[in-house]
Protein backbone atom coordinates (compact mmCIF):
# COMPACT_ATOMS: atom_id res chain seq x y z
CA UNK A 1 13.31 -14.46 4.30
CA UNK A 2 10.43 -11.64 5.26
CA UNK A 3 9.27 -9.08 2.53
CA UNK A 4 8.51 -6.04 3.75
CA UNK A 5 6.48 -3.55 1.64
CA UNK A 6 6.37 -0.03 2.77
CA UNK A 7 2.76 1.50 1.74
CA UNK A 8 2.31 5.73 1.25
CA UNK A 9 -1.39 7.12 1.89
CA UNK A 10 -3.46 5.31 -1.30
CA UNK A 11 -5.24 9.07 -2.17
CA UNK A 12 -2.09 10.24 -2.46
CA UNK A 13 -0.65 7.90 -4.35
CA UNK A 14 0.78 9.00 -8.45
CA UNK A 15 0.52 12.98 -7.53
CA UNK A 16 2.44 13.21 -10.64
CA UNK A 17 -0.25 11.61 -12.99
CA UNK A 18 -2.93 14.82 -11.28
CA UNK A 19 -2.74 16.09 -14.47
CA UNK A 20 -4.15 13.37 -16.83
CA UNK A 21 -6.22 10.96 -13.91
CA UNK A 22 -8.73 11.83 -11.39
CA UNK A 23 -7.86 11.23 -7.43
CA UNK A 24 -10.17 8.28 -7.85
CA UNK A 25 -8.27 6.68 -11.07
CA UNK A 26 -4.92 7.68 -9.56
CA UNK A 27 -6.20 5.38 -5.77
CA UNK A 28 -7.52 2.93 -8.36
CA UNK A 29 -4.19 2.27 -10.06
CA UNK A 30 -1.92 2.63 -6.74
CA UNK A 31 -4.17 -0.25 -5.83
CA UNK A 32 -4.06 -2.74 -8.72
CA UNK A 33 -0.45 -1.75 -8.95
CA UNK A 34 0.36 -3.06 -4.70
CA UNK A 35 -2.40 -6.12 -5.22
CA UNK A 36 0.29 -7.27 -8.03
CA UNK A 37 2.53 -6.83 -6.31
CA UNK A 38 0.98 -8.71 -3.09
CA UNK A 39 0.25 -11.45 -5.59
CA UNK A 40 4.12 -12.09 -6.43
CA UNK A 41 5.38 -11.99 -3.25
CA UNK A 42 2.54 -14.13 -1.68
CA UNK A 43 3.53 -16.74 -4.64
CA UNK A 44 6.99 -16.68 -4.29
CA UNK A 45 7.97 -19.56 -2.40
CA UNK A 46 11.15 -18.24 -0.56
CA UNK A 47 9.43 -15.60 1.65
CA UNK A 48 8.33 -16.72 4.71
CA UNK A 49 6.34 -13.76 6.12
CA UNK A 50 5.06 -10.49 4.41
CA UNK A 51 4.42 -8.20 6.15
CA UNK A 52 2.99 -4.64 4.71
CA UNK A 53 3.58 -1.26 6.69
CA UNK A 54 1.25 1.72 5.96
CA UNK A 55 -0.91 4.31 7.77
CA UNK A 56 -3.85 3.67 5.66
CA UNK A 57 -7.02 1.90 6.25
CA UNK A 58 -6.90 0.37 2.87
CA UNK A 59 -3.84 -1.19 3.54
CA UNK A 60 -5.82 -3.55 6.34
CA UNK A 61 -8.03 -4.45 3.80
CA UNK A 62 -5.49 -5.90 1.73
CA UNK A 63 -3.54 -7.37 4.26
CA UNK A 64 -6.40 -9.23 5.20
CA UNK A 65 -7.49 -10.36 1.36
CA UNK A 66 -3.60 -11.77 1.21
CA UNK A 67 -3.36 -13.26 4.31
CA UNK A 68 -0.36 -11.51 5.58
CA UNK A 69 0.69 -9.25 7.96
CA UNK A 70 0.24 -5.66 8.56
CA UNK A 71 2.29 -3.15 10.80
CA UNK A 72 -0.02 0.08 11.17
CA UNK A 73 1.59 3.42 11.52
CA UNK A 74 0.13 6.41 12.51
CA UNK A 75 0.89 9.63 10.24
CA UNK A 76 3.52 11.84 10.99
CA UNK A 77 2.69 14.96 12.28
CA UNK A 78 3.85 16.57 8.81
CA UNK A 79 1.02 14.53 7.02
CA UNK A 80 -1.64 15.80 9.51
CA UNK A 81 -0.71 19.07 8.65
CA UNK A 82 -1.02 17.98 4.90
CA UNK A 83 2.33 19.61 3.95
């Protein structure tokens, strides 16, 4: 069995917290929150391959720490336009 673990844009991450963490403490928890994450799935013995899809750099980065696979995406063309 795969896991697959779909990533959004890490600044952009907890929008709904804006109000009470920075943009830096909001990327900060998004990231402790998918290395958790990445550390329960890479433990779990009945996955075979995970494999995490995103269209951030940061998501390499992690990918690479775990071991696992990454499937890079460019942004849509909505996202470029930051809408």
């Amino acid at each position: 069995m795969w896991a697959l673990l779909p990533l959004k844009d890490f600044v952009q991450a907890k929008q709904r917290l804006a109000g009470c963490l920075t943009v830096s403490e909001r990327r900060g928890l998004f990231h402790a929150m998918v290395e958790d994450v990445l550390t329960v799935l890479a433990a779990h013995p009945g996955f075979e391959r995970i494999v995490v899809v995103s269209d951030d750099p940061a998501a390499q980065l992690l990918a690479e720490h775990f071991g696992i696979c990454l499937l890079y995406t460019s942004p849509s063309p909505r996202d470029q336009r930051g809408s």
